[in-house]
N, C-alpha and C. Protein backbone atom coordinates (compact mmCIF):
# COMPACT_ATOMS: atom_id res chain seq x y z
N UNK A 1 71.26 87.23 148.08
CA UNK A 1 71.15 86.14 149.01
C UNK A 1 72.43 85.34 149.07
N UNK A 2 72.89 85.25 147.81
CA UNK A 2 73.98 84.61 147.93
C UNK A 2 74.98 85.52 147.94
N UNK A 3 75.36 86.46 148.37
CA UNK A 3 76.52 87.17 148.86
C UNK A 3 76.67 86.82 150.46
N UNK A 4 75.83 86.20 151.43
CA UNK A 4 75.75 85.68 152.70
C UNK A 4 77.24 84.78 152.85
N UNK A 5 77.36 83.83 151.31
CA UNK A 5 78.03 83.04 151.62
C UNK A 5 79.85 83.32 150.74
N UNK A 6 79.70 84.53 150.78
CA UNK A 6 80.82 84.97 150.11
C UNK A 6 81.91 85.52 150.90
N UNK A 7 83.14 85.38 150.83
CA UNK A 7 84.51 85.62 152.23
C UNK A 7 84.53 86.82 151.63
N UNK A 8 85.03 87.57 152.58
CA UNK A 8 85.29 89.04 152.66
C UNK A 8 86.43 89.34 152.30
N UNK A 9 87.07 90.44 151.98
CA UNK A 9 88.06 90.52 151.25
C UNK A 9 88.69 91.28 152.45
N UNK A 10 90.28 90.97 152.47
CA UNK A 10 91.07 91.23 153.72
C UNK A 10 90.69 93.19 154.10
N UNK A 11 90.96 93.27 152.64
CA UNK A 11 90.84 94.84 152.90
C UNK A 11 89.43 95.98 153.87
N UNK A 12 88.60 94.87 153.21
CA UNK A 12 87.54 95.39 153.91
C UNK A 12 87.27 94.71 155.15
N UNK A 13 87.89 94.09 155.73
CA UNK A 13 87.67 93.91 157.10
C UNK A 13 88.18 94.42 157.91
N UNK A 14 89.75 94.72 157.02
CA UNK A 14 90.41 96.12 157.74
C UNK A 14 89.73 97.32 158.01
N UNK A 15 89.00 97.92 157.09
CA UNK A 15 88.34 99.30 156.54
C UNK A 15 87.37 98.73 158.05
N UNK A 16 86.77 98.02 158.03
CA UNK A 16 85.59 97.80 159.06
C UNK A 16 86.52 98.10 160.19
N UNK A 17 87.27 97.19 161.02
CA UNK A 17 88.04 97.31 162.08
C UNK A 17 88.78 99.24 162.34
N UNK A 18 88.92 99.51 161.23
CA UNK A 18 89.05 101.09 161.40
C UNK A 18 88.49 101.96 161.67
N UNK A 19 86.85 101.92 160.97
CA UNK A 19 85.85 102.45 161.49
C UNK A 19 85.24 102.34 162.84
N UNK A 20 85.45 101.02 163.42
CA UNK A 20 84.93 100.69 164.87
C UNK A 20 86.12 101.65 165.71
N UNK A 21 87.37 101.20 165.48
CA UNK A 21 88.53 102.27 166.43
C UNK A 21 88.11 103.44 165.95
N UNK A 22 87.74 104.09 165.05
CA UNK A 22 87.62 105.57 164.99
C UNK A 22 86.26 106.16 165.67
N UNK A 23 84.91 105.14 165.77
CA UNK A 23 84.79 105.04 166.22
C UNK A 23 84.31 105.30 167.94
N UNK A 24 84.82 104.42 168.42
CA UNK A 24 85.83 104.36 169.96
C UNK A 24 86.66 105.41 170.45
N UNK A 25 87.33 105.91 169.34
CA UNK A 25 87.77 107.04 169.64
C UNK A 25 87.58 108.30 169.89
N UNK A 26 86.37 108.09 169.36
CA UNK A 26 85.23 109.31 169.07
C UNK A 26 84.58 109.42 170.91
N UNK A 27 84.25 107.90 170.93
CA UNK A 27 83.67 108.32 172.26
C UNK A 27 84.27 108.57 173.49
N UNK A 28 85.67 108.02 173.35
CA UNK A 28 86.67 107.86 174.66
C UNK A 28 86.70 109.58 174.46
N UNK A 29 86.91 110.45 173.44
CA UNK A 29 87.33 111.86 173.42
C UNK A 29 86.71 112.46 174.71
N UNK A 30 85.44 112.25 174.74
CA UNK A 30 84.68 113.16 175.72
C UNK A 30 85.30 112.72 177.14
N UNK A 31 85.66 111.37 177.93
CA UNK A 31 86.23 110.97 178.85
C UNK A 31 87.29 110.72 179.22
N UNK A 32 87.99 110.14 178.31
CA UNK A 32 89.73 109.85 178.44
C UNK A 32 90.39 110.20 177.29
N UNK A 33 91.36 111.57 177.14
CA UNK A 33 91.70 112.09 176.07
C UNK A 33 92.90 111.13 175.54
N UNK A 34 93.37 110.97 176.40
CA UNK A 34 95.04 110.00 175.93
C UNK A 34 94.49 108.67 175.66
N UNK A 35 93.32 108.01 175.96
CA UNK A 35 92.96 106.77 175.40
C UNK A 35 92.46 106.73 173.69
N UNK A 36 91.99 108.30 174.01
CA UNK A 36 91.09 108.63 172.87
C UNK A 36 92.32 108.59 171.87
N UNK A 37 93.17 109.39 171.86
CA UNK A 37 94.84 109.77 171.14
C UNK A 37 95.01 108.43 170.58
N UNK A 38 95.80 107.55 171.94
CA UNK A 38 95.81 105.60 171.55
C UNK A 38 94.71 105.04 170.18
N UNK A 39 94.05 105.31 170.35
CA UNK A 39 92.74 105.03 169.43
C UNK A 39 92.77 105.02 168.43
N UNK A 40 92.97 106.58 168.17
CA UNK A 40 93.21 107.30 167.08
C UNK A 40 94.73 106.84 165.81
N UNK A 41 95.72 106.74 167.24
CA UNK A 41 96.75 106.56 166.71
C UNK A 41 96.82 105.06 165.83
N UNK A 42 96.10 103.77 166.69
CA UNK A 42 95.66 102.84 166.15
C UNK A 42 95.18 102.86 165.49
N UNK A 43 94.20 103.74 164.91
CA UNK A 43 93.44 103.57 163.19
C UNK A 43 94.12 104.15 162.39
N UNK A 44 95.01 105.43 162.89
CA UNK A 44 95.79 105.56 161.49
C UNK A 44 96.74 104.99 161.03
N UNK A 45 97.24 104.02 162.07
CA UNK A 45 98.77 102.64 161.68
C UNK A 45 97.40 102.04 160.21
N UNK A 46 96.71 101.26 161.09
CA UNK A 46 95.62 100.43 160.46
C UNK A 46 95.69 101.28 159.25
N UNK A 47 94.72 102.43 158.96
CA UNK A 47 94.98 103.19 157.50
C UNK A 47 95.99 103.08 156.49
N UNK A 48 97.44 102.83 157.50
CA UNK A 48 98.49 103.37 156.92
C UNK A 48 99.01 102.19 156.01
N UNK A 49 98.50 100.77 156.80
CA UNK A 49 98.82 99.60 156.23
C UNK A 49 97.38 99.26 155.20
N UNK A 50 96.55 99.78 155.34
CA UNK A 50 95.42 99.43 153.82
C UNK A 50 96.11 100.22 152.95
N UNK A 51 96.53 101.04 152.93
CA UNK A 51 97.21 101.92 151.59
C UNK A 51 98.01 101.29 151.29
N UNK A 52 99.25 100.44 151.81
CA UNK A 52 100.14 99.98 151.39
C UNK A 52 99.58 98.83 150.71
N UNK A 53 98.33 98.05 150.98
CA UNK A 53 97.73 96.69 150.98
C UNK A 53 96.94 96.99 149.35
N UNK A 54 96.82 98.25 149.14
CA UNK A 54 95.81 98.48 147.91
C UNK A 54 96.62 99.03 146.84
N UNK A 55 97.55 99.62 146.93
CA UNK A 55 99.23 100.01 146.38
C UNK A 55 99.56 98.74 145.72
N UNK A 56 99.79 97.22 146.73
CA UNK A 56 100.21 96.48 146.13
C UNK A 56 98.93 95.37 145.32
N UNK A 57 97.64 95.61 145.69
CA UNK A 57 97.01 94.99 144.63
C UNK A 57 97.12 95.08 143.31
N UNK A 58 97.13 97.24 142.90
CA UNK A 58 97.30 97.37 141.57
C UNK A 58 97.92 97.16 140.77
């Protein structure tokens, strides 16, 4: 109950925001391939900067 009132940790809001573009990307595939690509390409920047973000926690 009381985790309701607990802040989220940067990382995982990233991880969330990645999953929604991947996602999105998933669905643009079937209709717009180069949006779908954009998409894609946007979650793996996003990926690319949580690795660096969890690199420098340890």
């Amino acid at each position: 109950m009381f985790s309701l009132f607990k802040k989220k940790n940067p990382i995982d809001k990233m991880y969330k925001r990645y999953e929604a573009l991947m996602a999105e990307s998933h669905k643009l595939s079937t209709s717009n391939r180069s949006a779908s690509d954009a998409k894609a390409k946007e979650a793996d920047d996003l990926l690319k900067e949580i690795e660096v973000l969890e690199k420098a926690e340890k």
